[in-house]
PDB file of N, CA and C in Angstrom:
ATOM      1  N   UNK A   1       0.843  -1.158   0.000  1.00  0.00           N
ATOM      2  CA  UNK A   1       0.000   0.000   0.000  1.00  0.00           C
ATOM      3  C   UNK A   1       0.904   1.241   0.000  1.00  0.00           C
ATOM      4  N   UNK A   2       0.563   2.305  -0.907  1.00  0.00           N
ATOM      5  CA  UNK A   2       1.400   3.301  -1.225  1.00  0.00           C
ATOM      6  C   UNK A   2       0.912   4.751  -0.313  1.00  0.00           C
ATOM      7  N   UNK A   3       1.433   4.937   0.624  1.00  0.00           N
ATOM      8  CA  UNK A   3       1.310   6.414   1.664  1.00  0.00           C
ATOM      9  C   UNK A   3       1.090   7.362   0.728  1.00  0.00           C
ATOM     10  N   UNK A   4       0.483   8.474   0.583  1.00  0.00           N
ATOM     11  CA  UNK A   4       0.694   9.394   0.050  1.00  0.00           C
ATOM     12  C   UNK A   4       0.423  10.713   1.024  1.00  0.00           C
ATOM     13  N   UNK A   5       1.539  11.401   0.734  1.00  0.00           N
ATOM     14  CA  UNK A   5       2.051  13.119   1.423  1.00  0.00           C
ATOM     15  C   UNK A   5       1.710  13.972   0.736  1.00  0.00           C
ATOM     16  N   UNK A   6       0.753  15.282   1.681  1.00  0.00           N
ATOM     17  CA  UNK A   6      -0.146  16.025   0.939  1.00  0.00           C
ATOM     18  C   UNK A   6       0.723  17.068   1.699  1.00  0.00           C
ATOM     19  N   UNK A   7       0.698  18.065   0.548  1.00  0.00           N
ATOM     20  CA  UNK A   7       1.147  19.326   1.410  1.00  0.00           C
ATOM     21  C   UNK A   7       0.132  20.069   2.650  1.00  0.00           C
ATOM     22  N   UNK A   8       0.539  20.643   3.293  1.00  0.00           N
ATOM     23  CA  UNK A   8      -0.440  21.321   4.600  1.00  0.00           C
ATOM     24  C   UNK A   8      -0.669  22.781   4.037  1.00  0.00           C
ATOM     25  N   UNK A   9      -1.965  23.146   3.701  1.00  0.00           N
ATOM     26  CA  UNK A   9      -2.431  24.310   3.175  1.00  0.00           C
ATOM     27  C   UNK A   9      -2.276  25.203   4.272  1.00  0.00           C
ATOM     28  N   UNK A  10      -0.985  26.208   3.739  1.00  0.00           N
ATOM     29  CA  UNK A  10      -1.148  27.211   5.249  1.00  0.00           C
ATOM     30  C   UNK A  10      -2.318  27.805   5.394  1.00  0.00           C
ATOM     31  N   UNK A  11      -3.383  28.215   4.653  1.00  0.00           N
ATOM     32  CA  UNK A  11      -4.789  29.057   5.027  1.00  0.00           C
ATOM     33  C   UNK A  11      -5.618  27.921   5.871  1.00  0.00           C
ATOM     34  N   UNK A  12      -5.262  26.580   6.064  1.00  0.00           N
ATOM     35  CA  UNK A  12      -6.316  25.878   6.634  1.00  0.00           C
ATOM     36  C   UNK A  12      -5.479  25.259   8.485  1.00  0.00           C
ATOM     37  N   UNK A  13      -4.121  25.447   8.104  1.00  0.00           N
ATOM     38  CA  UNK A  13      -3.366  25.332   9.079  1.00  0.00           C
ATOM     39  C   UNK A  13      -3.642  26.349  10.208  1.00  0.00           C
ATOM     40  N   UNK A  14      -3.653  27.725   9.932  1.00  0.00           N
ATOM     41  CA  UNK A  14      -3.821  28.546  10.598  1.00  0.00           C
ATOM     42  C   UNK A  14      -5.231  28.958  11.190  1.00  0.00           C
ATOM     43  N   UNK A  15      -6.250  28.251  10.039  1.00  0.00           N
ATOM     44  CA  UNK A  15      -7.560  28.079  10.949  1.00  0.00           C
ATOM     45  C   UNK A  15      -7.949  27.506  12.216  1.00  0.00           C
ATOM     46  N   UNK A  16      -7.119  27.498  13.446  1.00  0.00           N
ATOM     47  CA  UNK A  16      -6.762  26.925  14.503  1.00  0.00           C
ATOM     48  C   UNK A  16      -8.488  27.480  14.924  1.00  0.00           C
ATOM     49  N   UNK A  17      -8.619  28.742  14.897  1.00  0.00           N
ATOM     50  CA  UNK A  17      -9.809  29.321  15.709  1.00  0.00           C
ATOM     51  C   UNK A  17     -10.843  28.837  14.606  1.00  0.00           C
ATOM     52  N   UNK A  18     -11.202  29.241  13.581  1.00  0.00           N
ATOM     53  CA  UNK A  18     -12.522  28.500  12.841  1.00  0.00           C
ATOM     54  C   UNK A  18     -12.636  26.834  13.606  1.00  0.00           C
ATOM     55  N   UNK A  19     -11.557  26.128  13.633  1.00  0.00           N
ATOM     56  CA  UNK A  19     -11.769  24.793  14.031  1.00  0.00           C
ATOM     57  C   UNK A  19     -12.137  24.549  15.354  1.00  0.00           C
ATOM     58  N   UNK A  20     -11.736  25.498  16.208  1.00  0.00           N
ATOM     59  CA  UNK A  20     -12.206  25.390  17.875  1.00  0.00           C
ATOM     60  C   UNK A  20     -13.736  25.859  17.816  1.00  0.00           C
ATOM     61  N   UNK A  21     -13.825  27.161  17.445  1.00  0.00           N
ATOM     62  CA  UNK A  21     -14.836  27.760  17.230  1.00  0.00           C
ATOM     63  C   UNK A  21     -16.356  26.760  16.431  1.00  0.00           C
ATOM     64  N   UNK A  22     -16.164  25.536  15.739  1.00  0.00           N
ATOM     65  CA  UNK A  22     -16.680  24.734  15.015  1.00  0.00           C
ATOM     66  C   UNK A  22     -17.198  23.996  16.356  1.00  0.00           C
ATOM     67  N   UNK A  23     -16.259  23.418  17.317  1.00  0.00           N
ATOM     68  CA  UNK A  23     -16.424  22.427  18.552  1.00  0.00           C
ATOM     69  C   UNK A  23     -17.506  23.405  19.705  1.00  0.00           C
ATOM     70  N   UNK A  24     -17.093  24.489  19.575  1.00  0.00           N
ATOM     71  CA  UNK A  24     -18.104  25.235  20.564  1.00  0.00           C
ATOM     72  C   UNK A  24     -19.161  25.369  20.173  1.00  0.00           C
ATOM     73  N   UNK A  25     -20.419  24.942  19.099  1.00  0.00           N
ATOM     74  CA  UNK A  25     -21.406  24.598  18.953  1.00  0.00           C
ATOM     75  C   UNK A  25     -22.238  23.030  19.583  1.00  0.00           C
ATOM     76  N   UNK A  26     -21.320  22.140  19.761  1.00  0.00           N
ATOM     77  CA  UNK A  26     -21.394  21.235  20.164  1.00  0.00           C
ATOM     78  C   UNK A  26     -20.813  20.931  21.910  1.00  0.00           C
ATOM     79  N   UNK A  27     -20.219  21.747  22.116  1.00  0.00           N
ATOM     80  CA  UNK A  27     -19.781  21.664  23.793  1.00  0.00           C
ATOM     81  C   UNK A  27     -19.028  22.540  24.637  1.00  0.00           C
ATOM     82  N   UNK A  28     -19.245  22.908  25.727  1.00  0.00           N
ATOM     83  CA  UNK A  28     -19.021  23.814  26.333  1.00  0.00           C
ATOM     84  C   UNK A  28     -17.347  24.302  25.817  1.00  0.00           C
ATOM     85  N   UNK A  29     -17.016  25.267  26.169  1.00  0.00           N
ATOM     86  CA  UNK A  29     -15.454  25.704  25.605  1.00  0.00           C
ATOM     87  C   UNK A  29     -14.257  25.676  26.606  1.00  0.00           C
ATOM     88  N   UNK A  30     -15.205  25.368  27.830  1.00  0.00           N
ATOM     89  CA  UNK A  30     -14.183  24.513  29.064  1.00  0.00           C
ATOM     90  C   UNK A  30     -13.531  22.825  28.645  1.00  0.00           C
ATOM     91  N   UNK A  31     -14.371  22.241  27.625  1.00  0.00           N
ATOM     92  CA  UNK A  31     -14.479  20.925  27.228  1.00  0.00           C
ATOM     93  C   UNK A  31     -12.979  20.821  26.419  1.00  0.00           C
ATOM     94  N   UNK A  32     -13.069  21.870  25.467  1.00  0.00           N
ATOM     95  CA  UNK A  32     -12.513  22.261  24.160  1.00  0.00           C
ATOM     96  C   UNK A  32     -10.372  22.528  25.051  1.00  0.00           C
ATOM     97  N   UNK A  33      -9.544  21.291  24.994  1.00  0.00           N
ATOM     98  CA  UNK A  33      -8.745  21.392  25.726  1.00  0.00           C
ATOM     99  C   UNK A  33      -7.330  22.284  24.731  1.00  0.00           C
ATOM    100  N   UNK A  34      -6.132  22.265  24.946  1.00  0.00           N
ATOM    101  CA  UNK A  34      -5.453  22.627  23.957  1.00  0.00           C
ATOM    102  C   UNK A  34      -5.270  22.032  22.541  1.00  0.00           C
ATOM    103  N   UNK A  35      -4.796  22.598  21.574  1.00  0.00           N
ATOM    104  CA  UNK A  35      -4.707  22.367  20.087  1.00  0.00           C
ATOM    105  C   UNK A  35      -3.261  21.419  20.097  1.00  0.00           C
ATOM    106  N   UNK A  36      -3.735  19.640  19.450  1.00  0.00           N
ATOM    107  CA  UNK A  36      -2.854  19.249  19.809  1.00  0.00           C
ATOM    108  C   UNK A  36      -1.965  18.575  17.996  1.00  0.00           C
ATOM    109  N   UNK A  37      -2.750  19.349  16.981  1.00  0.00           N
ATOM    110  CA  UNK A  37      -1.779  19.415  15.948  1.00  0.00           C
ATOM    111  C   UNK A  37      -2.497  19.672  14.649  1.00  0.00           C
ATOM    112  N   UNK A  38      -1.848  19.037  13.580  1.00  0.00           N
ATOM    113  CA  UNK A  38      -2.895  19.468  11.964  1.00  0.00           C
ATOM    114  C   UNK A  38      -2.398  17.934  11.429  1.00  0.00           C
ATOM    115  N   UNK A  39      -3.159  17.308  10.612  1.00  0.00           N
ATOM    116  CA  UNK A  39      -2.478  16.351   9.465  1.00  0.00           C
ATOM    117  C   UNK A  39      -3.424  16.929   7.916  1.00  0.00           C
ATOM    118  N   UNK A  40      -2.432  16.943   7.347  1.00  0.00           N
ATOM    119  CA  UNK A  40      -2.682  17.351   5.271  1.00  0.00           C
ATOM    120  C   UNK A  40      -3.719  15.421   5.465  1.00  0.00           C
ATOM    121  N   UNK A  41      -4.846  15.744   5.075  1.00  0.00           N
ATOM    122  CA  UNK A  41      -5.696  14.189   4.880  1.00  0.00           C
ATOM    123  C   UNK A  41      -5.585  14.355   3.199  1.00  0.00           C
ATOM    124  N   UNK A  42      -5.262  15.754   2.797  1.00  0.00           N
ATOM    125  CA  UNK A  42      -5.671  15.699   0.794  1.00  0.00           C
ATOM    126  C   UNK A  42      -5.421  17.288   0.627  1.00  0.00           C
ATOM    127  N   UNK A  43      -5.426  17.096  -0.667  1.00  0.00           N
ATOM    128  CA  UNK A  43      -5.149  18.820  -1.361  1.00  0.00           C
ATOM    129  C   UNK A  43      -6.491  19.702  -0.869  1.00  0.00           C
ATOM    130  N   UNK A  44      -5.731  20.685  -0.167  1.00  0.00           N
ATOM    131  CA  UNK A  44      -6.754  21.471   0.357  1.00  0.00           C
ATOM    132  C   UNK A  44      -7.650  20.954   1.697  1.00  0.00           C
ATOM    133  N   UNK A  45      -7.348  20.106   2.365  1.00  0.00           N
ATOM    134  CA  UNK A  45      -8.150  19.295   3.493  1.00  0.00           C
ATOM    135  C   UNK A  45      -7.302  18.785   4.350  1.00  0.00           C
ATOM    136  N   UNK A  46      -7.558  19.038   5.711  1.00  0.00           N
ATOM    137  CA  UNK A  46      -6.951  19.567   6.985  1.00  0.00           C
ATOM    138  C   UNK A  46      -7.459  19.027   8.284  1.00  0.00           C
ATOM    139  N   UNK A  47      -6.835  17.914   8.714  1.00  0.00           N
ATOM    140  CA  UNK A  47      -7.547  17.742   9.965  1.00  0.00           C
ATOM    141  C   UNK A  47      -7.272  18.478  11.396  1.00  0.00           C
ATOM    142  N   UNK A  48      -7.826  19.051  12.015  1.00  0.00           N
ATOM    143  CA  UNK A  48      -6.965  19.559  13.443  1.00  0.00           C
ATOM    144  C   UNK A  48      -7.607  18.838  14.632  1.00  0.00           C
ATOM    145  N   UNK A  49      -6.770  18.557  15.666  1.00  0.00           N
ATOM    146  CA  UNK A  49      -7.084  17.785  16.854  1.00  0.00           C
ATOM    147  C   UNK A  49      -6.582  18.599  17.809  1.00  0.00           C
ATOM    148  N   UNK A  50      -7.676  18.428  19.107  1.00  0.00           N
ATOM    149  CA  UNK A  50      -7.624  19.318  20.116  1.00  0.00           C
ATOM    150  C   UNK A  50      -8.071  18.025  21.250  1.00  0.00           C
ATOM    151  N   UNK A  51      -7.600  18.687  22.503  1.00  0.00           N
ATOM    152  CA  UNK A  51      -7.410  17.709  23.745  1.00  0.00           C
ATOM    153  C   UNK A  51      -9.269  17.734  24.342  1.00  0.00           C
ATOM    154  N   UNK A  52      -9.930  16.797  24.342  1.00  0.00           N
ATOM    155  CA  UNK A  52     -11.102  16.620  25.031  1.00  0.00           C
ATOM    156  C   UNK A  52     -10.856  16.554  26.281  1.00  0.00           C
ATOM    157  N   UNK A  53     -11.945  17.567  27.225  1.00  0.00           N
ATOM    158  CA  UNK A  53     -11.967  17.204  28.724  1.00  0.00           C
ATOM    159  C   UNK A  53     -13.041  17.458  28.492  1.00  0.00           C
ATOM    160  N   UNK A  54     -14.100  16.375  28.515  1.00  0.00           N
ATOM    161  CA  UNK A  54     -14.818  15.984  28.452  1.00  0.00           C
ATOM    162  C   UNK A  54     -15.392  14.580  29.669  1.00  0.00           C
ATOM    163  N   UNK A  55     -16.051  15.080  30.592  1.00  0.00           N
ATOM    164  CA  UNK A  55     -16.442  14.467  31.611  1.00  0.00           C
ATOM    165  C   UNK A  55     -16.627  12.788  30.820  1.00  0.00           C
ATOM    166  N   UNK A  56     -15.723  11.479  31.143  1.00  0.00           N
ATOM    167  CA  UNK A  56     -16.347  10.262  30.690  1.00  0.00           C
ATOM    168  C   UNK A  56     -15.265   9.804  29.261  1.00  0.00           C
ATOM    169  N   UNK A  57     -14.860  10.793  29.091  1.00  0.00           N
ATOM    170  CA  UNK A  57     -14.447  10.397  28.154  1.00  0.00           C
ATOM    171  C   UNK A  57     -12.465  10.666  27.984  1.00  0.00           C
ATOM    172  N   UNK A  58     -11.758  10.289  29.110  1.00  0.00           N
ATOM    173  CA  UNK A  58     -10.549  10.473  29.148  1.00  0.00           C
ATOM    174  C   UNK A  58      -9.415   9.897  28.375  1.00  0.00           C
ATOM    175  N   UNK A  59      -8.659  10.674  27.404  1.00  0.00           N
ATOM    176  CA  UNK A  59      -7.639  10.710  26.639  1.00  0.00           C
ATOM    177  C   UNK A  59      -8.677  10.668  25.063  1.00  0.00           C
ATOM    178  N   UNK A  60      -9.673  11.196  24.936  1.00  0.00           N
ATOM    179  CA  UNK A  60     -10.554  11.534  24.129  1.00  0.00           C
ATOM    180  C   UNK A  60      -9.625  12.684  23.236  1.00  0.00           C
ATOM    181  N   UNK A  61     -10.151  12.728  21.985  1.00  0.00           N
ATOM    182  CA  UNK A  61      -9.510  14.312  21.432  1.00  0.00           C
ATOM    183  C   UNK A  61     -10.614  14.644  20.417  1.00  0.00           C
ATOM    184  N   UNK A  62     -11.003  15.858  20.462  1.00  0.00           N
ATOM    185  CA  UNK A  62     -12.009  16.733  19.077  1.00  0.00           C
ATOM    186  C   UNK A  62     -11.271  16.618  18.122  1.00  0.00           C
ATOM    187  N   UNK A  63     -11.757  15.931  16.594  1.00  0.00           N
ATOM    188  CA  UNK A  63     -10.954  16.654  15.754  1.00  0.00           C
ATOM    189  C   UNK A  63     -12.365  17.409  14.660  1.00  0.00           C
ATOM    190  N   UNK A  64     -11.418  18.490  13.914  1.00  0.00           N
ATOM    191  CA  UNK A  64     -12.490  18.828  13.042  1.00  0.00           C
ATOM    192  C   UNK A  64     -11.629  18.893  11.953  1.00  0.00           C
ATOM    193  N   UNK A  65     -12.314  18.840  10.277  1.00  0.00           N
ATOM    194  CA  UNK A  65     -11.853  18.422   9.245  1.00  0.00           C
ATOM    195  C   UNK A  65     -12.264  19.722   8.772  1.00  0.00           C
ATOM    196  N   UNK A  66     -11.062  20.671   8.094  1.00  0.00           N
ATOM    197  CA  UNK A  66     -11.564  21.889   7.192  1.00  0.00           C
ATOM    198  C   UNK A  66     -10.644  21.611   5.971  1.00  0.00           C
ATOM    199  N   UNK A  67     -11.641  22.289   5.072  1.00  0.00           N
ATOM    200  CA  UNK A  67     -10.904  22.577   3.964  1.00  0.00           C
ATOM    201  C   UNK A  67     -11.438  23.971   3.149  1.00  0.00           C
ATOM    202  N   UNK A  68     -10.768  23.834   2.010  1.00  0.00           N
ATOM    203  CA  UNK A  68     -11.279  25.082   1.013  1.00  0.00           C
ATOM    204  C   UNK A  68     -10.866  24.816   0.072  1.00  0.00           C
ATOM    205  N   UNK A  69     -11.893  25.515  -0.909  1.00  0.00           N
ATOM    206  CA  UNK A  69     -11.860  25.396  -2.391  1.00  0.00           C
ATOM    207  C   UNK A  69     -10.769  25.916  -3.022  1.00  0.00           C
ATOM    208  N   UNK A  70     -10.180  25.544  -4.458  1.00  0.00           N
ATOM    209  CA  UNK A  70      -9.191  25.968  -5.062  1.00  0.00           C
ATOM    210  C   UNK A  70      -9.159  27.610  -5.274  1.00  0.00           C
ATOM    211  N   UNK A  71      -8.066  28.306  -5.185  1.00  0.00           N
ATOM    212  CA  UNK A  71      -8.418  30.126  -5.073  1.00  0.00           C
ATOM    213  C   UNK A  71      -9.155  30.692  -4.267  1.00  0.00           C
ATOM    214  N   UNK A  72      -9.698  29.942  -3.437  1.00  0.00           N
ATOM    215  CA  UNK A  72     -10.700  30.610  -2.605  1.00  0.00           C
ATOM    216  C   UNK A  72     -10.292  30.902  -1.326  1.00  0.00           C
ATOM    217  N   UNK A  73     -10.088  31.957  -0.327  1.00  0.00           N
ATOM    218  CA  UNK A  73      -9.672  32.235   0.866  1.00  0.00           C
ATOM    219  C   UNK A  73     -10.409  31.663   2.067  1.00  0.00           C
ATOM    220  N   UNK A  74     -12.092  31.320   1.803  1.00  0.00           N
ATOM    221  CA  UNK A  74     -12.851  30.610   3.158  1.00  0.00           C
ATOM    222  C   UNK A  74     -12.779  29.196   3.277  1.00  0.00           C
ATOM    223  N   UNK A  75     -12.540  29.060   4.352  1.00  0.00           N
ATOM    224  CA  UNK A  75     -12.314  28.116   4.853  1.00  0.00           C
ATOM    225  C   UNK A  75     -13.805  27.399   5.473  1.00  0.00           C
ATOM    226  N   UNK A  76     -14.054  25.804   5.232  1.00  0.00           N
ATOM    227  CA  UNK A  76     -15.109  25.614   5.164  1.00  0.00           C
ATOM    228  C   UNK A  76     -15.246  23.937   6.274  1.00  0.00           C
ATOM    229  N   UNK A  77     -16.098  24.169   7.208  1.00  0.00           N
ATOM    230  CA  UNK A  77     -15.974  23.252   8.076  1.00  0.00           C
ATOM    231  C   UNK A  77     -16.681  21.655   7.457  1.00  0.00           C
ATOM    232  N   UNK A  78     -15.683  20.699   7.330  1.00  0.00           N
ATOM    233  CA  UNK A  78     -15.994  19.453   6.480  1.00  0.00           C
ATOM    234  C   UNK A  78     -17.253  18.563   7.621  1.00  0.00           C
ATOM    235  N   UNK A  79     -16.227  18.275   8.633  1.00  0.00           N
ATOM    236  CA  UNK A  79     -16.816  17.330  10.142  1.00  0.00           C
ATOM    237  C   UNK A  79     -16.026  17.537  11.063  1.00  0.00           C
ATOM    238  N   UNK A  80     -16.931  17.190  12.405  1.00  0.00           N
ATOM    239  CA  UNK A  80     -16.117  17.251  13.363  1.00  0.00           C
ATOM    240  C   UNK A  80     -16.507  16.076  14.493  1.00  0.00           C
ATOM    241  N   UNK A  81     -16.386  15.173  15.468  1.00  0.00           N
ATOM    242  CA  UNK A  81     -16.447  14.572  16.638  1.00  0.00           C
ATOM    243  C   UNK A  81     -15.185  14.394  17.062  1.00  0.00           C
ATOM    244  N   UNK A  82     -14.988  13.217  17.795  1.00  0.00           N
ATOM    245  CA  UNK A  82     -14.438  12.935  18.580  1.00  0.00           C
ATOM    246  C   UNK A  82     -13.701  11.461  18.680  1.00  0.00           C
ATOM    247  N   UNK A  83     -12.600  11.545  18.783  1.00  0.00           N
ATOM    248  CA  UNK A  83     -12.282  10.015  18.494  1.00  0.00           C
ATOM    249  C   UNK A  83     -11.009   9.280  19.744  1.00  0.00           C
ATOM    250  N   UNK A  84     -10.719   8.286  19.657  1.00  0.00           N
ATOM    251  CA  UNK A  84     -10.253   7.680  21.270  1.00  0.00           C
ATOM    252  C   UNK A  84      -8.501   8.137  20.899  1.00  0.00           C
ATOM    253  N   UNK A  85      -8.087   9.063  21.571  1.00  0.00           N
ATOM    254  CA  UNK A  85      -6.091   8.957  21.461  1.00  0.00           C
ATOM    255  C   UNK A  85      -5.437   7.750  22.081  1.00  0.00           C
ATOM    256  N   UNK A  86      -4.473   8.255  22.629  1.00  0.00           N
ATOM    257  CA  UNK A  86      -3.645   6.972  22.677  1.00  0.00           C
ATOM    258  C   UNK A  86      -3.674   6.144  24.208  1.00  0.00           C
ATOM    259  N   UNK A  87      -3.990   7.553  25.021  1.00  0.00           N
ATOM    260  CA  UNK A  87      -4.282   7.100  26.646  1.00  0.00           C
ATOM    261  C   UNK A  87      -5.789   6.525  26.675  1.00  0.00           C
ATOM    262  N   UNK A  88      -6.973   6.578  25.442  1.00  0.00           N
ATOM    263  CA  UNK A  88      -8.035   6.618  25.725  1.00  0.00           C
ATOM    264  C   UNK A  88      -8.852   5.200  26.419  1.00  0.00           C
ATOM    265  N   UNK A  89      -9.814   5.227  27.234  1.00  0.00           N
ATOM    266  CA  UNK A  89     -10.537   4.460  27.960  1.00  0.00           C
ATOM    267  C   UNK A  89     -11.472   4.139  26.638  1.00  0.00           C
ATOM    268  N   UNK A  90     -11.677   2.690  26.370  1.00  0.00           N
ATOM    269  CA  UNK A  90     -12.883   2.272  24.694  1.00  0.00           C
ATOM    270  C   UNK A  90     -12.742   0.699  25.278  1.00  0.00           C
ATOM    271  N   UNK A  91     -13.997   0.729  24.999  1.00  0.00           N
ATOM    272  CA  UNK A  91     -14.709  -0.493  25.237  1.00  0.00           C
ATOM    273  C   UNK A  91     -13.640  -1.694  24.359  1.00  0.00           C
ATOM    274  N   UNK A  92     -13.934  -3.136  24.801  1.00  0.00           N
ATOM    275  CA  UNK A  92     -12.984  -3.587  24.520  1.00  0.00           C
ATOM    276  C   UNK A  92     -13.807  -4.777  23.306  1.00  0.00           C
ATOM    277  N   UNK A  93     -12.860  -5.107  22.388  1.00  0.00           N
ATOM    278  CA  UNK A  93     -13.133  -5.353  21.558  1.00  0.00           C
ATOM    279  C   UNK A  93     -14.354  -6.521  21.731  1.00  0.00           C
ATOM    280  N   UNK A  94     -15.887  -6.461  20.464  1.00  0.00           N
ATOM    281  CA  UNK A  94     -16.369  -7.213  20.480  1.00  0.00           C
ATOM    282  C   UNK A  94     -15.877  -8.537  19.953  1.00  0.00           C
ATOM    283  N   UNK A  95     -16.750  -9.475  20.696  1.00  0.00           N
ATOM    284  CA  UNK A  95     -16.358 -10.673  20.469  1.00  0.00           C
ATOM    285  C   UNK A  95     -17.896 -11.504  20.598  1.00  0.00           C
ATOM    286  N   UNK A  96     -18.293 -12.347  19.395  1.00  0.00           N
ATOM    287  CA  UNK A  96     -19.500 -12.873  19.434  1.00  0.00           C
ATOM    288  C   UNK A  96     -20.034 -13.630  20.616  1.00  0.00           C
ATOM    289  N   UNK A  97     -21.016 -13.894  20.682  1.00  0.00           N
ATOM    290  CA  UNK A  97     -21.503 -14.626  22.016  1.00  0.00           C
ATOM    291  C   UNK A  97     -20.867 -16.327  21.857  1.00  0.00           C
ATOM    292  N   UNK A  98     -21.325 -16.584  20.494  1.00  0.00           N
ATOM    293  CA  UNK A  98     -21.178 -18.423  20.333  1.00  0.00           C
ATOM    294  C   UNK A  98     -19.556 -18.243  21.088  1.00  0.00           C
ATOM    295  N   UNK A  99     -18.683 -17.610  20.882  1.00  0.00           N
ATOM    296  CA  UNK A  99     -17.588 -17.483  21.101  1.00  0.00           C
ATOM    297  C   UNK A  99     -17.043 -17.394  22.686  1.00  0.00           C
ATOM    298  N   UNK A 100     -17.911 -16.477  23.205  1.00  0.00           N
ATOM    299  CA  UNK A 100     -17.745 -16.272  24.891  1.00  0.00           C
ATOM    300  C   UNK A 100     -18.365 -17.487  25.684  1.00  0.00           C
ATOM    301  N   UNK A 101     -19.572 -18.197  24.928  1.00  0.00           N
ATOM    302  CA  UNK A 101     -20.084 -19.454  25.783  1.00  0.00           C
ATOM    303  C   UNK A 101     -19.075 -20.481  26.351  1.00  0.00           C
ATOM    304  N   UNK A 102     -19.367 -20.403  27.933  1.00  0.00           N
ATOM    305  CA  UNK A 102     -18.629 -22.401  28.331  1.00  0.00           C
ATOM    306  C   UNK A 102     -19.369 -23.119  27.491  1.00  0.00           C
ATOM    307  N   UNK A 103     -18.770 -24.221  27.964  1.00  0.00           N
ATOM    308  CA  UNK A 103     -19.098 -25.512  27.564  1.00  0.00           C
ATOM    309  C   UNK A 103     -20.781 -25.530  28.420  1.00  0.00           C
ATOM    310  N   UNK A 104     -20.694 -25.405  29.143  1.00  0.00           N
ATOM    311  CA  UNK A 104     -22.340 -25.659  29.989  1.00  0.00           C
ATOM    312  C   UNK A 104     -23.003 -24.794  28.982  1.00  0.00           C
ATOM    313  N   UNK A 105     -22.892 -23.422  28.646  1.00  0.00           N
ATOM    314  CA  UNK A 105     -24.107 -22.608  27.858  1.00  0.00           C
ATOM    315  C   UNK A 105     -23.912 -23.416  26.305  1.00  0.00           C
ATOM    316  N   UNK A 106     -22.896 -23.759  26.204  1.00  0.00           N
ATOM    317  CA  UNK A 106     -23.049 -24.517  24.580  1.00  0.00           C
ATOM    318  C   UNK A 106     -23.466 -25.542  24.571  1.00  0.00           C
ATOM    319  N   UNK A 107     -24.011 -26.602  25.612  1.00  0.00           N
ATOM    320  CA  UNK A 107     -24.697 -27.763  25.866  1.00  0.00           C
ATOM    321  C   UNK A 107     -25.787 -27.305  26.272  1.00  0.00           C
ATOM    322  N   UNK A 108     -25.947 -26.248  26.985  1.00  0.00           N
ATOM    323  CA  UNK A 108     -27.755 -25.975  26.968  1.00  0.00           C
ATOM    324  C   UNK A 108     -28.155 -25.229  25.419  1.00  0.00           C
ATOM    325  N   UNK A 109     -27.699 -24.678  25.025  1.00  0.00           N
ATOM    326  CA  UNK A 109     -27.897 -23.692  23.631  1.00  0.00           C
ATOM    327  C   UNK A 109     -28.325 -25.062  22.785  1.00  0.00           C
ATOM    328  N   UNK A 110     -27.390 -26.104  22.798  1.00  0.00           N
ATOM    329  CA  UNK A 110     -27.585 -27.345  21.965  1.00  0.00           C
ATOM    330  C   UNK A 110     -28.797 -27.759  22.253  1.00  0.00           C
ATOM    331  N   UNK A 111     -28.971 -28.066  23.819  1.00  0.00           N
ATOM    332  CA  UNK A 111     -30.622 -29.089  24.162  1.00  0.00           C
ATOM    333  C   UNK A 111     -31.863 -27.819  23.892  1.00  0.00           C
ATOM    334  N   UNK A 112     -31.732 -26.915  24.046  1.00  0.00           N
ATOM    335  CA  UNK A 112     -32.384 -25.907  23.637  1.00  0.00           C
ATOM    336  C   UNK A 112     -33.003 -25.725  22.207  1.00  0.00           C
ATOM    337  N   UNK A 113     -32.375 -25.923  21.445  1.00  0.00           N
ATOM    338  CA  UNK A 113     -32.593 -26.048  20.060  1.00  0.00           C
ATOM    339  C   UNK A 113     -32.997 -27.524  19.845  1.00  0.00           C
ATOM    340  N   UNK A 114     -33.060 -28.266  20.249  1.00  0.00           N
ATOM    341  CA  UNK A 114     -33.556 -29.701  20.126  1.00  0.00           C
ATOM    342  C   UNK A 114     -34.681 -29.896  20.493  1.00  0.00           C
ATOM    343  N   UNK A 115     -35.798 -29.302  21.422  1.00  0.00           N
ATOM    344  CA  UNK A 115     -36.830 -29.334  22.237  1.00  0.00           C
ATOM    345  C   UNK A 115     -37.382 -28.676  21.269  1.00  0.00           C
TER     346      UNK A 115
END
């Protein structure tokens, strides 16, 4: 699989405040923690991530996705939530039930289906 490196649009880099300002519709601005970087996702499109303190949700981070059109100076809010960093607390991976059963629930599951 081939990486590909996008340049970082300085007009969308520097939208630090449009992108915070995007999160304060959705949650208090005490929530909204420091700005913790940018990644180029594509030409002209910009992700920025900011530190969640967000009651429940620890090592959480906001990100919001801006971009802008070719020649054009506004900057335009793509999406934004929230996704788990590297300290984050996330449920742990599903795993089917047939899979979690003992042997006793897979011998009743069996006579169960037989009746």
């Amino acid at each position: 699989m081939t990486m590909v490196s996008y340049k970082k649009d300085p007009a969308l880099v520097e939208a630090v405040s449009v992108a915070r300002s995007a999160i304060v519709d959705f949650a208090p601005s005490d929530q909204i923690g420091e700005h913790l970087g940018v990644k180029a996702d594509g030409e002209r499109l910009i992700t920025h991530r900011f530190a969640a303190h967000r009651p429940g949700y620890r090592g959480w981070e906001w990100f919001v996705t801006l971009a802008r059109a070719p020649r054009s100076k506004k900057v335009t809010v793509c999406e934004l939530g929230m996704l788990p960093g590297e300290d984050a607390l996330t449920a742990p991976q599903w795993v089917p039930w047939s899979e979690r059963m003992t042997e006793a629930e897979t011998g009743q599951a069996a006579q169960a289906s037989n009746t």
